[in-house]
Protein backbone atom coordinates (compact mmCIF):
# COMPACT_ATOMS: atom_id res chain seq x y z
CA UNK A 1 -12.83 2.02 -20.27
CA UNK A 2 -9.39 3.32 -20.78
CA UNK A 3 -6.90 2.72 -23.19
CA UNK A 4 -3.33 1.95 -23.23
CA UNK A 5 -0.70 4.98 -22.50
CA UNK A 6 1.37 5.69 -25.16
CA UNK A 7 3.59 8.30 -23.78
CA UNK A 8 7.36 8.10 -23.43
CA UNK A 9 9.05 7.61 -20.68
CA UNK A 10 11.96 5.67 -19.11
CA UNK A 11 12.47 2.70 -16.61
CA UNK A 12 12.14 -1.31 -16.96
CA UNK A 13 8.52 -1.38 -16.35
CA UNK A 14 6.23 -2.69 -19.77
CA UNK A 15 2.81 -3.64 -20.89
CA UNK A 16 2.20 0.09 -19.40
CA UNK A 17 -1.40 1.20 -18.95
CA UNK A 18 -3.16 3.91 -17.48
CA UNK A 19 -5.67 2.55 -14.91
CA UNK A 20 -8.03 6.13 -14.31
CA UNK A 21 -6.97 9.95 -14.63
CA UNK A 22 -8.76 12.55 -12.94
CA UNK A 23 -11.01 14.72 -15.23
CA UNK A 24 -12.06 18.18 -14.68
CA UNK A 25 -15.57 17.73 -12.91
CA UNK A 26 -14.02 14.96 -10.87
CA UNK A 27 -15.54 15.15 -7.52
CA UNK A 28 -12.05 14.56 -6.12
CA UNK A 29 -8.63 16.69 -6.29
CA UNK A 30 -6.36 13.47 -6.28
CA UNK A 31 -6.53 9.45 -6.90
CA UNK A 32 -4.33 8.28 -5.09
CA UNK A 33 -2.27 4.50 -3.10
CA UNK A 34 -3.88 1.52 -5.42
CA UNK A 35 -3.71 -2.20 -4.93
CA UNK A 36 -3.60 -4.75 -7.40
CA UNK A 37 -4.76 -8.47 -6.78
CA UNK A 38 -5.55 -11.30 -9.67
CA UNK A 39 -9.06 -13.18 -9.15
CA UNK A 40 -8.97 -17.13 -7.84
CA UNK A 41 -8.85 -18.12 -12.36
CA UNK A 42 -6.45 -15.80 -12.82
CA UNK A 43 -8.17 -14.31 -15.74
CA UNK A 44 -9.08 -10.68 -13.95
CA UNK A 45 -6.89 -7.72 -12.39
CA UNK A 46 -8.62 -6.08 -10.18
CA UNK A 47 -7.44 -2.54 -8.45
CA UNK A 48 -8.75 -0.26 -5.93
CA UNK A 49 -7.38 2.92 -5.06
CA UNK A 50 -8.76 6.34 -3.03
CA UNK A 51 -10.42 9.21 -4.08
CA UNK A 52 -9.38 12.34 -2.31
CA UNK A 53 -12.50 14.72 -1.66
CA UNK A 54 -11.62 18.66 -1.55
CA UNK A 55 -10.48 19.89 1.64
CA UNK A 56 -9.70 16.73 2.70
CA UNK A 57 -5.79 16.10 3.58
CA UNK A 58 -5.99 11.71 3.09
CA UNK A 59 -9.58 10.64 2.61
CA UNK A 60 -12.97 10.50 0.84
CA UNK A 61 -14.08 7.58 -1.24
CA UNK A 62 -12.23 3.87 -2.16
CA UNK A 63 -12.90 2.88 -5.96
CA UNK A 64 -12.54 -0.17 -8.07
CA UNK A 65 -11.98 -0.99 -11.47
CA UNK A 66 -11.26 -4.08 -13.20
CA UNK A 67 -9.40 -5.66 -16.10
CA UNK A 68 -10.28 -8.99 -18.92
CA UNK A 69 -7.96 -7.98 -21.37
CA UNK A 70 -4.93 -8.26 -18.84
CA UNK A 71 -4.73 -4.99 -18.01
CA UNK A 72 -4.48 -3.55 -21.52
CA UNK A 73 -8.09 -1.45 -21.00
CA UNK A 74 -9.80 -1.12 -17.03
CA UNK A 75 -13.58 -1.00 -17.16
CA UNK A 76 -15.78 1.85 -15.46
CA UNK A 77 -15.27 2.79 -12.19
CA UNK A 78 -16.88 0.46 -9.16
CA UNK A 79 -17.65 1.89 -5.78
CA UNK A 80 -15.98 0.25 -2.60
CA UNK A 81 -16.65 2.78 0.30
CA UNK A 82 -18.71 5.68 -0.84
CA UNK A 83 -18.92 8.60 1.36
CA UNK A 84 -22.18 9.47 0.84
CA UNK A 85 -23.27 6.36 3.03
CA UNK A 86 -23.83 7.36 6.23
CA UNK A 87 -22.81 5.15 9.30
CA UNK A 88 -25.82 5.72 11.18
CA UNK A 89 -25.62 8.98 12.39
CA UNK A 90 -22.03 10.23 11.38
CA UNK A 91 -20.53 11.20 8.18
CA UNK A 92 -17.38 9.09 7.63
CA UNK A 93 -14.98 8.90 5.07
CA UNK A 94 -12.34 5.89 3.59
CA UNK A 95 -9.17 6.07 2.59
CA UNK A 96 -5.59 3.26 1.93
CA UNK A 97 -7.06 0.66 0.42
CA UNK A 98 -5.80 -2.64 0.79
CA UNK A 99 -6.69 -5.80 -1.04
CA UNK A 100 -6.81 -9.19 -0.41
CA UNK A 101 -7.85 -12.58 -1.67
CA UNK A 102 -6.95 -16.08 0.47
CA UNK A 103 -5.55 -18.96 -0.94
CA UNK A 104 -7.84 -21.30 -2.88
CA UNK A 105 -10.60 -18.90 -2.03
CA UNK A 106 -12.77 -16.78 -4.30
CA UNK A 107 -13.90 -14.54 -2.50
CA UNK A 108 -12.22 -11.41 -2.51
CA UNK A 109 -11.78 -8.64 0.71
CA UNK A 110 -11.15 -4.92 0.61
CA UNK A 111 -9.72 -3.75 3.92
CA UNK A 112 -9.45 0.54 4.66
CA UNK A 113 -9.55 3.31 7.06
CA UNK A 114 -13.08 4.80 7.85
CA UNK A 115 -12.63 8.14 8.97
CA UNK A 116 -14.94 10.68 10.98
CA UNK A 117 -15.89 13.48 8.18
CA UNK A 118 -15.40 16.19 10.32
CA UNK A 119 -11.71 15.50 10.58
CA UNK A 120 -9.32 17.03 7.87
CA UNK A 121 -6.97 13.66 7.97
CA UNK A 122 -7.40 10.63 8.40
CA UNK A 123 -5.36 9.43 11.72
CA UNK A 124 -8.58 8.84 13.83
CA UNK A 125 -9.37 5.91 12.01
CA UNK A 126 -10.88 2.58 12.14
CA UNK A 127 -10.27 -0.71 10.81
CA UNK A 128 -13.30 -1.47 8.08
CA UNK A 129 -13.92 -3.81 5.20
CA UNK A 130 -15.94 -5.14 2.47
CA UNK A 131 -15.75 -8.02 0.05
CA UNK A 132 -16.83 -9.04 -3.50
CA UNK A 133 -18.22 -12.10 -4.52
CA UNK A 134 -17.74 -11.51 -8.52
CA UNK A 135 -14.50 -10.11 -8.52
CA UNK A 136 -14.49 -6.75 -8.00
CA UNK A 137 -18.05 -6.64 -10.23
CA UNK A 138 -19.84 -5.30 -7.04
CA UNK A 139 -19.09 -5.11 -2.80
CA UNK A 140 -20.92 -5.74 0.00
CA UNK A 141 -19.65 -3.91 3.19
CA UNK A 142 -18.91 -5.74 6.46
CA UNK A 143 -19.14 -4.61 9.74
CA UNK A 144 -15.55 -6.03 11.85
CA UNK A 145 -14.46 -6.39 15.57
CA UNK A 146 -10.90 -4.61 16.10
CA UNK A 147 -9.87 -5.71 19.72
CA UNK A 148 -7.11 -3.77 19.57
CA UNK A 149 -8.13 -0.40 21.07
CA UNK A 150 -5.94 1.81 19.03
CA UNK A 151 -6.67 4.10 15.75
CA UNK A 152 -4.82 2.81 12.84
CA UNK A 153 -3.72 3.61 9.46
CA UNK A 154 -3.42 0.74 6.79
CA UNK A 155 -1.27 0.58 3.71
CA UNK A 156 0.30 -2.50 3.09
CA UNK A 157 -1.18 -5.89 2.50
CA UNK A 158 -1.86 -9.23 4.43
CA UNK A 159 -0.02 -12.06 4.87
CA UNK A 160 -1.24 -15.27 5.73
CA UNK A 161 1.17 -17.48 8.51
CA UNK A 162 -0.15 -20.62 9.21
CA UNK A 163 -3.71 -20.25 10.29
CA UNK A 164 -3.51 -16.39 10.74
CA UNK A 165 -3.81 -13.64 8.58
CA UNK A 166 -1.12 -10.81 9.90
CA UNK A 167 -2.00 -6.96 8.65
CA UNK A 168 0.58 -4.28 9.15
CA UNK A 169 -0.69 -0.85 10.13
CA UNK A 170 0.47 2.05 12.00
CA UNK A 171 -0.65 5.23 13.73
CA UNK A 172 0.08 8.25 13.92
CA UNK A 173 -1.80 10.21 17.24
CA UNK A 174 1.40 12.62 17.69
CA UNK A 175 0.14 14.68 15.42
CA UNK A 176 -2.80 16.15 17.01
CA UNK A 177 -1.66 15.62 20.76
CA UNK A 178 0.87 15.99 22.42
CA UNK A 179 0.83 12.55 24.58
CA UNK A 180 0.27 10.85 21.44
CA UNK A 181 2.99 8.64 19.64
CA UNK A 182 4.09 7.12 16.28
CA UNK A 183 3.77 4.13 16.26
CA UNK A 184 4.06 0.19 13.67
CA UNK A 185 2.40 -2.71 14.94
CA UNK A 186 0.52 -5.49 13.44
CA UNK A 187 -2.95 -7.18 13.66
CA UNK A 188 -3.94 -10.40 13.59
CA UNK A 189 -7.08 -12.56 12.45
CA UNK A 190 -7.73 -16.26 12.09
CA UNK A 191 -11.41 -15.63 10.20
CA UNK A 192 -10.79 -11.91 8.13
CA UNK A 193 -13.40 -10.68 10.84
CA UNK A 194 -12.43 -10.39 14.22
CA UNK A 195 -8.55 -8.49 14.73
CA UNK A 196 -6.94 -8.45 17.61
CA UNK A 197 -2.88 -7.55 18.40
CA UNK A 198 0.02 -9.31 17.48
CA UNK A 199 2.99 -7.22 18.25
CA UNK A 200 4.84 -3.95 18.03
CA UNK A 201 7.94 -2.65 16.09
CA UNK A 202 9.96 -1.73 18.69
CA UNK A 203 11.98 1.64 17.98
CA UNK A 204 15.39 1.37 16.48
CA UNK A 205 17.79 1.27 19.82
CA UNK A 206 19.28 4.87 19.29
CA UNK A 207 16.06 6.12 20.20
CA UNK A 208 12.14 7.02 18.61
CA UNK A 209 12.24 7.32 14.55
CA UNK A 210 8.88 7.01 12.99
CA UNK A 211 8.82 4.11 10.72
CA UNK A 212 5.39 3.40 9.06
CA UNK A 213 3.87 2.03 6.30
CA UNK A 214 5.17 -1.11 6.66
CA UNK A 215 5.49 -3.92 3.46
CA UNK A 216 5.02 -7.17 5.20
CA UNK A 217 6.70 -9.87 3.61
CA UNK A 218 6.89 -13.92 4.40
CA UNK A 219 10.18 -15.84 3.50
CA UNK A 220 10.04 -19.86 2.87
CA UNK A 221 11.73 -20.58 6.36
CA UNK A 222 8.29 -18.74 7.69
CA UNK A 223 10.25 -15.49 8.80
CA UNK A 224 9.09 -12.72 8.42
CA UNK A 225 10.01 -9.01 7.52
CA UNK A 226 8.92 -5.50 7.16
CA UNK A 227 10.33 -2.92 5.65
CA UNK A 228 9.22 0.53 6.63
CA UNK A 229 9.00 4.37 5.48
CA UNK A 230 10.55 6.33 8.10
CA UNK A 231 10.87 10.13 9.06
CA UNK A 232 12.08 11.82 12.23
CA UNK A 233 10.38 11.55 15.04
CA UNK A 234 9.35 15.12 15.58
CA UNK A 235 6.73 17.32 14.33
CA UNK A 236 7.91 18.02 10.91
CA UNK A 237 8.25 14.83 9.44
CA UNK A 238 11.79 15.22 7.75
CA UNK A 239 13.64 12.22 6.11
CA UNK A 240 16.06 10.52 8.41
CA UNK A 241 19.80 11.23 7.51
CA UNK A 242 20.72 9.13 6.17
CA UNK A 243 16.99 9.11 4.24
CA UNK A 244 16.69 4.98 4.17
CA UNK A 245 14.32 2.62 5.31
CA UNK A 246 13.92 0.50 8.00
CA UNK A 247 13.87 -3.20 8.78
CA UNK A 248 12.65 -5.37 11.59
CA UNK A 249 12.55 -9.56 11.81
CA UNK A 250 9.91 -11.32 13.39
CA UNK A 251 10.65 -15.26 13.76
CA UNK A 252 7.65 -16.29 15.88
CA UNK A 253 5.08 -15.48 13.26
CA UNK A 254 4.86 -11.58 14.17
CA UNK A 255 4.29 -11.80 17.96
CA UNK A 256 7.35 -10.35 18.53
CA UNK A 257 10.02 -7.96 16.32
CA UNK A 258 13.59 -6.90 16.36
CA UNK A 259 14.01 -3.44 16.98
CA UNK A 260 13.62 -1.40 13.74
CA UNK A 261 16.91 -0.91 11.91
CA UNK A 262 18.43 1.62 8.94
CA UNK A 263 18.83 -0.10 5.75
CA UNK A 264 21.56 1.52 4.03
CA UNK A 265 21.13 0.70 0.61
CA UNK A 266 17.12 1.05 0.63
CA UNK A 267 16.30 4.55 -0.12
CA UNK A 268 13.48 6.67 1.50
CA UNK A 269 12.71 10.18 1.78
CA UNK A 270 9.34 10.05 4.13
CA UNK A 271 7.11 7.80 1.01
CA UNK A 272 6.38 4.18 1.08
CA UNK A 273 8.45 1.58 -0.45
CA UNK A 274 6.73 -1.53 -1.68
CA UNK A 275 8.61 -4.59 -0.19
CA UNK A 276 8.08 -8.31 -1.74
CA UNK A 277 9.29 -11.75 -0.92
CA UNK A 278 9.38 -13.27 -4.30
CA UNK A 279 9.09 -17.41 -5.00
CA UNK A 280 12.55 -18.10 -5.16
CA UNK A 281 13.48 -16.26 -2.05
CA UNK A 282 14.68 -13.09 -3.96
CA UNK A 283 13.34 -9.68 -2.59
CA UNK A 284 12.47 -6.92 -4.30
CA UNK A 285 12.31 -3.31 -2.89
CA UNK A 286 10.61 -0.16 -5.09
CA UNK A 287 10.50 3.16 -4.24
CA UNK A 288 10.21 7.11 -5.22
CA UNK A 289 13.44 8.67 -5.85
CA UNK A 290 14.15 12.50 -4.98
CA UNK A 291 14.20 14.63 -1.59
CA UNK A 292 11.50 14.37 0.73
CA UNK A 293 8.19 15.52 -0.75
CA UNK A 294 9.00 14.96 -4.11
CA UNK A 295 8.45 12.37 -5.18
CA UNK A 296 9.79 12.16 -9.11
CA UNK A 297 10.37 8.82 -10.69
CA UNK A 298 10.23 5.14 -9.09
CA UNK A 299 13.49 3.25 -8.75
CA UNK A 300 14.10 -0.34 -7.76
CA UNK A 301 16.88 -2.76 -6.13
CA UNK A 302 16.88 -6.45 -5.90
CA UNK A 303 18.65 -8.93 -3.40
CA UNK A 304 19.26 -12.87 -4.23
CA UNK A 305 19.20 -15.24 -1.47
CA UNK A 306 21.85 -14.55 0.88
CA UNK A 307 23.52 -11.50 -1.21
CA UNK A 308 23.55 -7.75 -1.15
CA UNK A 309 21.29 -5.59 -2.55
CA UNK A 310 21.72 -4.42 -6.29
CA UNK A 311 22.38 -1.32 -7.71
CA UNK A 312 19.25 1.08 -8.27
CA UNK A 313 17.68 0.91 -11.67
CA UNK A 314 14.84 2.96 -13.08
CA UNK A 315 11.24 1.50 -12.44
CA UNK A 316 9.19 4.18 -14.06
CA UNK A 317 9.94 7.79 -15.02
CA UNK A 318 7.79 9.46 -17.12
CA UNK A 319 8.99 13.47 -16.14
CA UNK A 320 6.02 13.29 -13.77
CA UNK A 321 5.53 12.38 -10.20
CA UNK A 322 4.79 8.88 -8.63
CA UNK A 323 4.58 6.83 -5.58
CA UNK A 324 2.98 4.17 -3.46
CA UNK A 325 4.08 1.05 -5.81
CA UNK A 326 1.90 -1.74 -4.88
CA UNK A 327 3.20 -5.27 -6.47
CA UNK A 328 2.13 -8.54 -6.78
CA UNK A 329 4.29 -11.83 -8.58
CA UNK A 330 1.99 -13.88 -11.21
CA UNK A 331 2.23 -17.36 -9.66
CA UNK A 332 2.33 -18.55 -13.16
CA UNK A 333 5.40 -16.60 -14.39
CA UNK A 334 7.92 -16.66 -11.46
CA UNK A 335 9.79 -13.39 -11.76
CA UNK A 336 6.78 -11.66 -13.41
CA UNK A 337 5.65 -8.57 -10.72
CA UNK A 338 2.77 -6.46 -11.63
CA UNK A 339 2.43 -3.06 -10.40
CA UNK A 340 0.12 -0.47 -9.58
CA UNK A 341 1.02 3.04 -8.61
CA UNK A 342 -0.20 6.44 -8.15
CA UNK A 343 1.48 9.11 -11.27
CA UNK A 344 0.52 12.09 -12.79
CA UNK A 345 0.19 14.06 -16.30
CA UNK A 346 3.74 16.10 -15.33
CA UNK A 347 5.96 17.36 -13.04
CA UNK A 348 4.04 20.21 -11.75
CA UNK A 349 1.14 17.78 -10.48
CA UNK A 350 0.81 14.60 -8.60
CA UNK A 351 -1.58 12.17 -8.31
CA UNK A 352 -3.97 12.52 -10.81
CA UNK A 353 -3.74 9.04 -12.55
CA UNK A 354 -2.94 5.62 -11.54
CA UNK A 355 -0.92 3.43 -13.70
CA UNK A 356 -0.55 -0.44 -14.66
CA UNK A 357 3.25 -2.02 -15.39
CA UNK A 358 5.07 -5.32 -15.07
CA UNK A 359 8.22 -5.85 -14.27
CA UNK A 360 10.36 -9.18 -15.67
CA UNK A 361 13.15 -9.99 -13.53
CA UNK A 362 15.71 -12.52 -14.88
């Protein structure tokens, strides 16, 4: 169990706690891109989050740990997706975690990446999943149907629309061939177990950009939007110039999307952004500040119905490095996000803990 964090730091996040940290015989070099969901009482936080094995550029093991007190203390690590499990006769590996717990359900479901071992990253992937019955106490892997023939990389979470659940993933099969592409889409499910495709992202209309990672968000009218990382479409990856987001609409419950489009006063240099859709209809966009790669502190803007964006104010910033902000808003306490997010001991590492914070909005 850990305790509280008491070191300094700046930014409006409080009720700070440090989730895990990565000790010296840890099996893995980084922990890294948690989730955060609240069990069907609302009395547990629950958060998964990947452990990178050695030699390994994205993957390894998914791990759980869970919280009574309200997230002042987490309590020992849970397995998810371990590894060591073979899958028949391959050697796989997990990685992106992404929770998920239905409406009036209590049943909770892990979605991820399984990964052959023999790769070094993880963009031959599949679609897999497990769920918990006790929230988060123990998991019991499923096998799923993906109709969609396509390798995939997960990140964000689901959103239910009407009487489908809609997952936003991406892929990435540029990078190891040349015929490949870069590509967002999202998948679709009426039952959690059998995906199929919805739609595609089309590129923005002057031309390929690789936008990825996209935050999925639903707005009262039953809209929807995503808001994505992006980077250039070429080899190396650099941040777009200018280095902002993108957006695209979807108004037929994610079927079809507006071509993907800059977002000039949502930052992004090549890292996900979390995205939210809050009650009242504001939305809420955090991300890492710096150049490409870096990665420092977390910033955050916020947009009212039907007004402009706000100016950036710190998140978290603790002289150390941080990224991949999941959020969630406590249906209880409209304006109340909690946060979980990968962060580190200083500014010469990265990913080596994973952190706990709320945010109160006015």
């Amino acid at each position: 169990m850990s305790a509280t964090t008491s070191s300094s730091y700046t930014g409006d996040i409080v009720d700070l706690s440090l989730i895990d940290e990565l000790g010296p015989n840890s099996p893995y070099d980084c922990i890294w891109q948690p989730f955060v969901v609240r069990s069907a009482n609302g009395k547990r936080l629950i958060a998964t989050y990947g452990g990178r094995l050695r030699g390994k550029a994205d993957m390894g093991d998914v791990l759980c740990r869970v919280s009574d007190d309200d997230g002042q203390t987490w309590w020992q690590t849970q397995m998810v997706f371990d590894h060591h499990h073979r899958l028949g006769d391959q050697s796989v590996a997990y990685a992106n975690s992404v929770l998920y717990r239905p409406p009036g359900q209590s049943t909770l479901w892990c979605f991820a990446m399984r990964c052959p071992m023999h790769r070094r990253d993880s963009e031959d992937s599949q679609l897999c999943a497990a769920y918990s019955a006790d929230d988060g106490g123990s998991w019991v892997p499923v096998e799923i149907t993906n109709h969609h023939a396509s390798p995939l990389i997960t990140c964000a979470g689901i959103v239910q629309h009407g009487d489908r659940y809609l997952l936003p993933v991406h892929r990435n099969t540029l990078r190891r061939d040349p015929c490949g592409d870069r590509r967002q889409f999202v998948l679709e499910s009426r039952n959690l177990l059998e995906w199929s495709l919805a739609g595609y992202v089309p590129f923005p209309e002057a031309g390929p950009c690789f936008v990825h990672e996209g935050g999925l968000a639903a707005a009262a009218d039953g809209s929807l939007s995503m808001v994505m990382r992006s980077a250039a479409y070429s080899g190396d990856a650099r941040a777009m110039e200018p280095p902002v987001a993108y957006r695209s609409e979807s108004q037929d419950g994610g079927r079809t999307w507006t071509p993907a489009e800059a977002q000039g006063a949502l930052h992004n240099t090549v890292a996900k952004g979390a995205f939210a859709i809050l009650g009242d209809g504001r939305e809420i966009y955090v991300y890492s500040d710096g150049v490409a790669w870096e990665r420092p502190g977390l910033s955050y803007v916020v947009r009212p119905v039907g007004g402009v964006w706000s100016e950036p104010r710190p998140f978290y910033d603790g002289g150390n490095r941080n990224s991949y902000a999941t959020l969630i808003e406590d249906p209880a306490t409209p304006g109340l996000i909690e946060a979980v997010w990968d962060s580190s001991h200083n500014a010469d590492c990265r990913r080596t803990q994973i952190r706990f914070g709320r945010l109160r909005l006015g």
